[in-house]
Protein backbone atom coordinates (compact mmCIF):
# COMPACT_ATOMS: atom_id res chain seq x y z
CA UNK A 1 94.03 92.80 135.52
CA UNK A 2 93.72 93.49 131.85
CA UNK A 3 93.03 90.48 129.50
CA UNK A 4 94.89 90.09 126.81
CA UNK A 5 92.03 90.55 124.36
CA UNK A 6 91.13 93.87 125.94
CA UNK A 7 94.95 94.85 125.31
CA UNK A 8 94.47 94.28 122.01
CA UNK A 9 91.05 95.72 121.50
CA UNK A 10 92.42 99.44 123.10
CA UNK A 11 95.82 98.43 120.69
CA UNK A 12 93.29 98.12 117.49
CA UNK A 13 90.93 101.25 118.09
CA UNK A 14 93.85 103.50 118.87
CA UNK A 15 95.48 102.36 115.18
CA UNK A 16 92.23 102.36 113.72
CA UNK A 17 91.92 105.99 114.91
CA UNK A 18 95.00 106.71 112.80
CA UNK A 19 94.22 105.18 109.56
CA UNK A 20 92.11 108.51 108.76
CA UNK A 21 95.09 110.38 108.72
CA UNK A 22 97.22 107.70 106.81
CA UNK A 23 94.71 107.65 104.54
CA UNK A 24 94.78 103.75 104.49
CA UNK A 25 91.70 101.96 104.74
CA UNK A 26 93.39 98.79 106.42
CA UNK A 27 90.04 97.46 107.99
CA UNK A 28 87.90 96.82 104.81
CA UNK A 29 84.80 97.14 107.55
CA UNK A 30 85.43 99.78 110.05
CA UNK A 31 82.27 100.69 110.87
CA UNK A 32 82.23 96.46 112.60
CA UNK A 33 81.82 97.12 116.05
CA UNK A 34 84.89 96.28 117.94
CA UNK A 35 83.26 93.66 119.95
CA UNK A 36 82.45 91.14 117.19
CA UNK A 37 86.16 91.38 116.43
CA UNK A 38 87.69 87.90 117.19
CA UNK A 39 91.12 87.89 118.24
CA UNK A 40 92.29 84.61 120.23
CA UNK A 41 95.99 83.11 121.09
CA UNK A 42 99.39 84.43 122.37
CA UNK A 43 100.50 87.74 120.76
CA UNK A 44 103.71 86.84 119.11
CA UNK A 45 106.47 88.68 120.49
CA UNK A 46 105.66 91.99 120.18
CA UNK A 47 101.51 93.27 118.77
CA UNK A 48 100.72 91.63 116.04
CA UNK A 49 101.89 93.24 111.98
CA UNK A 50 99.82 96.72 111.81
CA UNK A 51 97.34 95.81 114.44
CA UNK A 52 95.21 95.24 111.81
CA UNK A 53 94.55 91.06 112.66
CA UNK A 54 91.41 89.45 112.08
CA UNK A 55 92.07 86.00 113.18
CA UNK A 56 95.37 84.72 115.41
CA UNK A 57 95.72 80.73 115.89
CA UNK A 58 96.26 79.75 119.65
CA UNK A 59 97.81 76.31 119.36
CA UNK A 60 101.35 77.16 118.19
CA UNK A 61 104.20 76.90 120.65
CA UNK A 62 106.18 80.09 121.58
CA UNK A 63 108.89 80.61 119.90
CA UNK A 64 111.53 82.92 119.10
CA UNK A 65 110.96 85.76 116.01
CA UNK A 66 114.01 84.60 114.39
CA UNK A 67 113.06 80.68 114.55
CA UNK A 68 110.01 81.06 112.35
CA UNK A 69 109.12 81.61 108.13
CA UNK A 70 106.91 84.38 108.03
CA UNK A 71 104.79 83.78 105.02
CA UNK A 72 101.70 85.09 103.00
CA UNK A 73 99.37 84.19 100.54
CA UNK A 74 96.46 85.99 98.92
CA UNK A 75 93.34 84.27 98.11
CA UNK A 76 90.39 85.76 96.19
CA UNK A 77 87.36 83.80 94.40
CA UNK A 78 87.51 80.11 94.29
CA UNK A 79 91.40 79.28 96.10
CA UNK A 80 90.60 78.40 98.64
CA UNK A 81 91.34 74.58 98.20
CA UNK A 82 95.13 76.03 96.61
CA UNK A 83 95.61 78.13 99.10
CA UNK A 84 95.25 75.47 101.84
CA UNK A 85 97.31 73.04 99.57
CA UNK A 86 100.35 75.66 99.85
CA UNK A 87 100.08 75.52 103.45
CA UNK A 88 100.07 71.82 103.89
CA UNK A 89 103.06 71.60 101.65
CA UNK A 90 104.73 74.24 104.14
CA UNK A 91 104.15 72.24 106.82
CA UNK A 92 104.98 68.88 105.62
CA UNK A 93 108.32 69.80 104.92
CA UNK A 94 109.61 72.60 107.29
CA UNK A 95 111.23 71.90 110.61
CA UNK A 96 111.30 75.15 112.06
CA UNK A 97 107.74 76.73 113.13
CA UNK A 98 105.89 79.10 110.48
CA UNK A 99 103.97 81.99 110.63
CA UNK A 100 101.07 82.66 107.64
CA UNK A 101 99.54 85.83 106.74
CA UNK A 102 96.61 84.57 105.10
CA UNK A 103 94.72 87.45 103.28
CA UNK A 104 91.16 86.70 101.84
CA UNK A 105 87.80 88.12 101.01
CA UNK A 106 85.14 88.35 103.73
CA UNK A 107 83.52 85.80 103.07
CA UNK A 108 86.51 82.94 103.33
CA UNK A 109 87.49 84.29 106.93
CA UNK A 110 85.86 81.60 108.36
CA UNK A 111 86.19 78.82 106.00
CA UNK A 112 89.99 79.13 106.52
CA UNK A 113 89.89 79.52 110.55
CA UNK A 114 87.87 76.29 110.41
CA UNK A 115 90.17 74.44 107.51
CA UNK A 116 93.09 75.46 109.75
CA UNK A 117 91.93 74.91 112.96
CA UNK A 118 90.67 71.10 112.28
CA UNK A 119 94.00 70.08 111.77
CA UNK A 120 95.21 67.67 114.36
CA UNK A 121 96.80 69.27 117.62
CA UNK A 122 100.46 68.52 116.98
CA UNK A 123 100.25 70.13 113.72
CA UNK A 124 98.84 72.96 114.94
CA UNK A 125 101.77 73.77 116.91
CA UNK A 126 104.11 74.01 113.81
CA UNK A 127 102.28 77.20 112.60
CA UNK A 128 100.56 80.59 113.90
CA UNK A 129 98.11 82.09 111.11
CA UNK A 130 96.24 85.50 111.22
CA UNK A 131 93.77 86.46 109.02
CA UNK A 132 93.58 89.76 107.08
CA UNK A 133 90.90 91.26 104.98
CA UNK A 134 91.74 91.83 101.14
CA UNK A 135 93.19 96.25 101.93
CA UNK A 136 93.74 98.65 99.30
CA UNK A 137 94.58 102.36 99.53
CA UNK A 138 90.84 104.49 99.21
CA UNK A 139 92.00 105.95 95.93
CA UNK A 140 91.46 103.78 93.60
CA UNK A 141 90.59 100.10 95.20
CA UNK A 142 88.48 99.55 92.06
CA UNK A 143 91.53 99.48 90.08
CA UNK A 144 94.23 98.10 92.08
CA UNK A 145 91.18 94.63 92.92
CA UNK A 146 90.67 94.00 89.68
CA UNK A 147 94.33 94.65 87.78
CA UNK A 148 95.20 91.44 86.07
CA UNK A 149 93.60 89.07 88.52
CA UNK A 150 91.09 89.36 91.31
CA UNK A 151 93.60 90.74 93.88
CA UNK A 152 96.59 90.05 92.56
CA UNK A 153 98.18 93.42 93.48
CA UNK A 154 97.63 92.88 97.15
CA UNK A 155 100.62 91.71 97.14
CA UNK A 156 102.45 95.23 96.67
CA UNK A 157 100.82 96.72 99.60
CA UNK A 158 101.76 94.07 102.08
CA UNK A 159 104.90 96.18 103.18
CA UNK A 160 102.42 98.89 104.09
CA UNK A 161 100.11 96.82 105.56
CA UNK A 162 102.62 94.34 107.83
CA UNK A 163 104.52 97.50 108.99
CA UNK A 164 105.86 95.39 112.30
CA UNK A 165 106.82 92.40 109.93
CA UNK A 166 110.70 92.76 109.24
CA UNK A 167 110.90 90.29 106.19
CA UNK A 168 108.03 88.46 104.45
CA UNK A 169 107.91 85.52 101.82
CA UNK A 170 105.03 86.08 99.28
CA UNK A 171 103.70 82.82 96.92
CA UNK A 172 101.05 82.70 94.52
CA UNK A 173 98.23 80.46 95.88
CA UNK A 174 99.50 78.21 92.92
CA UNK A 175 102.91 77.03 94.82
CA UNK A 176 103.81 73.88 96.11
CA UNK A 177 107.01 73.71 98.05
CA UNK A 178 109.00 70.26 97.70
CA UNK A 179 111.61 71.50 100.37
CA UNK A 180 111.29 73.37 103.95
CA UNK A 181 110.22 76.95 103.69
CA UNK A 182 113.56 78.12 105.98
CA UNK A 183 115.57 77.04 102.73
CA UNK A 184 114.47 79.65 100.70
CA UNK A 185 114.19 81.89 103.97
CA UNK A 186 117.84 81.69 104.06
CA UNK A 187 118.39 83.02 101.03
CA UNK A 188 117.72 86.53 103.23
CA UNK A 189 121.28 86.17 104.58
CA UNK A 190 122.96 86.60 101.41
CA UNK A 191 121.56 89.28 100.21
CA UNK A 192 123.91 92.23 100.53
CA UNK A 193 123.56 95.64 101.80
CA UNK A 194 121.77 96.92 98.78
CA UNK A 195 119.35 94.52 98.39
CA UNK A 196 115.40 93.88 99.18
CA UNK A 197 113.84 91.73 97.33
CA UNK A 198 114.18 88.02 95.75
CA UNK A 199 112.53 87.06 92.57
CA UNK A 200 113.41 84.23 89.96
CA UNK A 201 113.85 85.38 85.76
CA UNK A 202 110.19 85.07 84.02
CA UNK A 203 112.13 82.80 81.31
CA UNK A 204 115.33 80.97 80.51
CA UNK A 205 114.79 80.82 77.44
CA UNK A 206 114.88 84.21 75.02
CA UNK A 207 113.26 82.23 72.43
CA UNK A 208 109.88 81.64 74.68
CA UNK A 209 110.70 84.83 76.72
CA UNK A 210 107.65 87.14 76.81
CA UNK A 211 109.00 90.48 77.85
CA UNK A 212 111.92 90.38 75.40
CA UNK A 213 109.65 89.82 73.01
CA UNK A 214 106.43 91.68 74.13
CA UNK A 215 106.50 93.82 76.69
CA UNK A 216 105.42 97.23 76.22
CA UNK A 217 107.03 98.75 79.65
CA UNK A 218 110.85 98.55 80.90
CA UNK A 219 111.31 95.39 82.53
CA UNK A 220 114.66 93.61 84.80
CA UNK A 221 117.04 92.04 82.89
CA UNK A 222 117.21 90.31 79.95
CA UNK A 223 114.03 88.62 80.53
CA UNK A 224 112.37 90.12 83.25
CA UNK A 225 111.50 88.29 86.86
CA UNK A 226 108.28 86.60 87.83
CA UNK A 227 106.66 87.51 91.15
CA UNK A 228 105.45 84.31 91.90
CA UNK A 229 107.69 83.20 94.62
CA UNK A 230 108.23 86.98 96.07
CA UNK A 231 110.96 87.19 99.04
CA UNK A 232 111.49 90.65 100.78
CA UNK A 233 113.43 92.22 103.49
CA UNK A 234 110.37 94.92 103.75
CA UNK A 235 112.34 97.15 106.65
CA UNK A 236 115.03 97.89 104.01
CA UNK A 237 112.08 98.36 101.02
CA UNK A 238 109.89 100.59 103.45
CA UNK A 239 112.86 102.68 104.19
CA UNK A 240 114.55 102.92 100.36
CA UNK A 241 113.86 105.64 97.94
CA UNK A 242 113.81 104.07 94.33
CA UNK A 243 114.57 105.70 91.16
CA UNK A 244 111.97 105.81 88.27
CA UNK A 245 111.21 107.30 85.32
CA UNK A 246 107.95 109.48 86.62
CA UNK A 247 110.57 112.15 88.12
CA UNK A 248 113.91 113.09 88.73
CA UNK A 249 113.03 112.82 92.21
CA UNK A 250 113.62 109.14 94.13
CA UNK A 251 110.26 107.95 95.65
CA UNK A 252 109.31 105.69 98.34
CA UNK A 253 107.65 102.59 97.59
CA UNK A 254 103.90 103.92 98.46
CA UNK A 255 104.36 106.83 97.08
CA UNK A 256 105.83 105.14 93.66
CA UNK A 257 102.70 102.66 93.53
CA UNK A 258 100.02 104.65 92.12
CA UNK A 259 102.24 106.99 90.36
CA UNK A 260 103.79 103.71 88.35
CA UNK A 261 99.53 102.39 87.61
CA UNK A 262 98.52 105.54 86.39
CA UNK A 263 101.73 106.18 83.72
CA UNK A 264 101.80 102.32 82.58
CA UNK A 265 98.35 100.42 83.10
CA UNK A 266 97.20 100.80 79.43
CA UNK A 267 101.08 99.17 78.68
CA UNK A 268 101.24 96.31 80.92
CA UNK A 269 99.97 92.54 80.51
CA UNK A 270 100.74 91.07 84.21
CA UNK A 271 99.42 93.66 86.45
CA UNK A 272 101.54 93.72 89.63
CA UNK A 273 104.17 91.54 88.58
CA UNK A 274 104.76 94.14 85.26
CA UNK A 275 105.46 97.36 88.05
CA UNK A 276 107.54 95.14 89.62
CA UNK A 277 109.88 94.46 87.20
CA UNK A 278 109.60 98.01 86.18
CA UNK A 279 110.57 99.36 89.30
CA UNK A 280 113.70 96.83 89.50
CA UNK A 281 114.92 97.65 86.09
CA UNK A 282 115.06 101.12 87.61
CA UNK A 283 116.93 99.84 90.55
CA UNK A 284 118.56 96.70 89.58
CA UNK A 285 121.00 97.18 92.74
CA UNK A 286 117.89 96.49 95.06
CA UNK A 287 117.13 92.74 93.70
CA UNK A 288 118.61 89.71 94.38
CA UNK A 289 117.97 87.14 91.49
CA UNK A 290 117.52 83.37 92.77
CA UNK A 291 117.57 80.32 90.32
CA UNK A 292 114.40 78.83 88.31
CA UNK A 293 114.37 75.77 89.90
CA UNK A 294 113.06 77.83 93.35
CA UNK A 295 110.27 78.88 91.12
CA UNK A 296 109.83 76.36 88.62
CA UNK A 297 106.71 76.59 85.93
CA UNK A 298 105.19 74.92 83.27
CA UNK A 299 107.48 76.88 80.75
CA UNK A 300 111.04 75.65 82.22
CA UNK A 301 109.38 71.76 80.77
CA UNK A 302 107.10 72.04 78.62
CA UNK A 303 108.65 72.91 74.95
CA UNK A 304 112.24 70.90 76.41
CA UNK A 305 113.80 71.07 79.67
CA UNK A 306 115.21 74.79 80.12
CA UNK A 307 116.62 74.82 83.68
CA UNK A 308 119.71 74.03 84.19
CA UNK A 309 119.43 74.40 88.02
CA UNK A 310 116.53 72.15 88.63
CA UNK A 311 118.25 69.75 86.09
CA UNK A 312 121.16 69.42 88.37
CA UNK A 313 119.44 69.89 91.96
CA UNK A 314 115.72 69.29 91.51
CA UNK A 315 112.97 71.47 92.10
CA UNK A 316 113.26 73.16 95.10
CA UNK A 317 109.54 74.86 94.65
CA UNK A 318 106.66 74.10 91.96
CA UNK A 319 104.85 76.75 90.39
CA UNK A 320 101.75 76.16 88.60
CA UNK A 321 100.35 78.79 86.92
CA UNK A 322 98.28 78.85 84.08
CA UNK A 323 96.29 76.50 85.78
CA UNK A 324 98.56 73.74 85.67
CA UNK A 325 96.84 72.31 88.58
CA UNK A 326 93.09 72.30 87.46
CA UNK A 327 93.07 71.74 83.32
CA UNK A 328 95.17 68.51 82.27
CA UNK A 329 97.60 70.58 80.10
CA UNK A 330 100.00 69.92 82.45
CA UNK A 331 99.45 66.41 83.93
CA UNK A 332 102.75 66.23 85.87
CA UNK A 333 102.53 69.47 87.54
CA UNK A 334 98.53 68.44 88.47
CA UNK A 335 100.17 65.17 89.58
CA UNK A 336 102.33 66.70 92.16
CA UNK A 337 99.33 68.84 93.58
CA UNK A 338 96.48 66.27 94.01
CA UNK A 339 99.71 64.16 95.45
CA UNK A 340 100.17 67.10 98.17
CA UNK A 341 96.67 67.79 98.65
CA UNK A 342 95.82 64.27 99.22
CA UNK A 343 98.93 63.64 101.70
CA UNK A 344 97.64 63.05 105.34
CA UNK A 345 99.23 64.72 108.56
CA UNK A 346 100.97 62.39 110.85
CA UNK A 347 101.69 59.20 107.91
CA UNK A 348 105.41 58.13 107.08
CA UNK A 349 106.08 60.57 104.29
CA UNK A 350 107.98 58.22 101.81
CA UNK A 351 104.86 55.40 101.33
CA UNK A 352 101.63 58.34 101.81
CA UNK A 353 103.60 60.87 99.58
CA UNK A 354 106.21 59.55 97.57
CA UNK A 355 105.60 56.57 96.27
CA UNK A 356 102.02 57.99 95.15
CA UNK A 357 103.73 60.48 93.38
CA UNK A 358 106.13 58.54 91.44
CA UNK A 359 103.33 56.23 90.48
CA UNK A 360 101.30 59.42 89.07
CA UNK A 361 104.07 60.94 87.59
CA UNK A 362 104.64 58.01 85.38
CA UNK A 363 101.42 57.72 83.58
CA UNK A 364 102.86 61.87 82.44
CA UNK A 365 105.71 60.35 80.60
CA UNK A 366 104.09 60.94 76.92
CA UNK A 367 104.13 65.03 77.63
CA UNK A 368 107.42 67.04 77.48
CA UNK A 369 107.56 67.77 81.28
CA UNK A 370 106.25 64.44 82.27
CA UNK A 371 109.83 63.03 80.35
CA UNK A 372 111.33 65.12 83.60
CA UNK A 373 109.20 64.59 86.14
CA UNK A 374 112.43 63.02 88.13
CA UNK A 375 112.93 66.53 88.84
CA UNK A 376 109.95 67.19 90.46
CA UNK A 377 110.88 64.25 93.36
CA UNK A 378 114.66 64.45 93.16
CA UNK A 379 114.83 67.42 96.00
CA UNK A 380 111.46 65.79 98.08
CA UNK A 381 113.60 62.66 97.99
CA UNK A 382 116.52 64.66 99.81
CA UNK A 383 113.90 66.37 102.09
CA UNK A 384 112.06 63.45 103.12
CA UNK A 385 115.69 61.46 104.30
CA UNK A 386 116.86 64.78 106.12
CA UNK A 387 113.05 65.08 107.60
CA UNK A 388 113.89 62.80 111.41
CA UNK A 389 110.47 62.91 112.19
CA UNK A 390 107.00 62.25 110.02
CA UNK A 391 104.08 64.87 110.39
């Protein structure tokens, strides 16, 4: 009888024997012999997204495709200790089981199997992870690693990468969620037949708004969208052909990508997140806007409180950038992070998480988004009485 790892080794070589003619250099070391490969656990449902898995935890429960958050983060250089934070905040607060795609350099394969896999037991059985190395097309990987931030742009190539992966939430290793990942999942359902992708506006406000002011490319909107907090239905965006401004003909996403770098990289500030919003002010039809307070940064605080939303309902999901969580610019948002970082598995939520919080949060009160911080533990509040049992 055939083990299950030799299924998947014969599975691997006979996609790796493709990639030559797909021109897609998904294994960043092919020559690795097959045999130091290290695959381990259940196969979810059918092989695993493009065959191309690295790393598969085994302590998860089985569950059904449609039960679990399929989720992905990129981490290059020193995020490790973000990335991880990200996950824990998944986990805290999500009922229904999770699946990461965890995509890293070579070198942090192992200190995230390790990080991961020293949780405690019943944790471990609210999440699968597999671990992918950092993939870009052969042409180019120079460019596309290094455009804006270490690779940042991975991020457009995880349709093409996850090709068995129907929909996919992408965060910024500098998110914190305050609410269950299936929340924002959900927001899938209402998209409507045209749609592919979720994104939040970049700004609120057009007097702090960079693109209206700025930006040297077409962008979505009035204000453009930030791709921090990335949601996409990635059957329908493999499938669509998008409109541009590079011909008259419609293209398909990987055949857009390097077409849109080469016309625009001398133009554009953000790297990935500026072809983004350039290829959804071409097809406007194809996104589905969500509010700011599901991807709420330092700017919607930090001249005056600019969203309405998270005013009203909280914030639903934190977004640090700009290093909000490592300088003291931002002492709130750093509050919230060391908070989640520091929060223990398996503790009653309310006095290991929330009470700490509100205690940090009000030694913020002199800065402009410390004066709101009630917004940052309004929606956890709501969580933590709707979450039955503690993790």
């Amino acid at each position: 009888m055939r083990t299950k790892s030799s299924i998947a080794t014969k599975l691997l070589r006979r996609k790796l024997a493709s990639l030559d003619r797909e021109e897609w250099s998904v294994w960043k070391a092919q020559e690795t012999a097959d045999s130091s490969r290290h695959v381990t656990g259940e196969l979810l449902g059918k092989a695993p997204p493009g065959l191309e898995l690295l790393e598969v935890s085994g302590s998860a429960v089985k569950v059904s495709r449609d039960e679990r958050s399929h989720l992905a983060v990129v981490a290059c250089g020193p995020r490790l200790e973000e990335a991880l934070t990200i996950l824990r905040s998944a986990i805290l607060f999500s009922k229904k089981p999770l699946q990461f795609y965890i995509f890293t350099e070579d070198n942090f394969h192992n200190s995230f199997r390790d990080a991961l896999n020293s949780w405690s037991s019943m944790v471990q059985t609210r999440f699968n992870f597999i671990i992918y190395p950092i993939t870009f097309p052969k042409e180019n990987t120079k460019e596309w690693r290094n455009l804006f931030k270490p690779c940042a742009s991975q991020r457009l190539f995880l349709p093409l990468i996850l090709q068995d992966v129907d929909s996919l939430l992408y965060v910024d290793t500098d998110i914190i969620f305050l609410q269950p990942v299936e929340d924002i999942w959900a927001l899938l359902s209402n998209f409507n037949s045209s749609q592919l992708a979720a994104m939040s506006p970049e700004y609120e406000d057009p007097r702090i708004g960079w693109y209206n002011r700025f930006s040297r490319h077409p962008y979505y909107g009035k204000m453009g969208v930030n791709s921090g907090v990335f949601l996409m239905n990635m059957t329908r965006l493999r499938k669509k052909y998008f409109k541009n401004d590079m011909t008259t003909v419609p293209l398909q996403w990987e055949e857009m990508l390097m077409a849109l770098l080469q016309k625009y990289k001398f133009n554009i500030t953000w790297g990935d997140q500026d072809l983004l919003n350039i290829i959804f002010h071409h097809n406007p039809e194809s996104l589905y806007v969500f509010p700011c307070q599901w991807n709420y940064h330092p700017h919607h605080c930090m001249y005056g409180s600019n969203c309405q939303q998270a005013e009203q309902e909280g914030v639903f999901i934190l977004h640090g950038n700009q290093g909000a969580y490592q300088n003291n610019k931002q002492p709130a948002f750093r509050a919230v992070y060391e908070t989640i970082r520091k929060c223990p598995f398996g503790e009653n939520l309310e006095s290991s998480l929330l009470q700490p919080l509100e205690a940090s949060l009000q030694a913020t009160a002199h800065t402009y988004c410390g004066k709101v911080s009630n917004m940052f533990t309004k929606r956890l509040k709501q969580t933590l009485k709707q979450t039955i049992r503690s993790v």
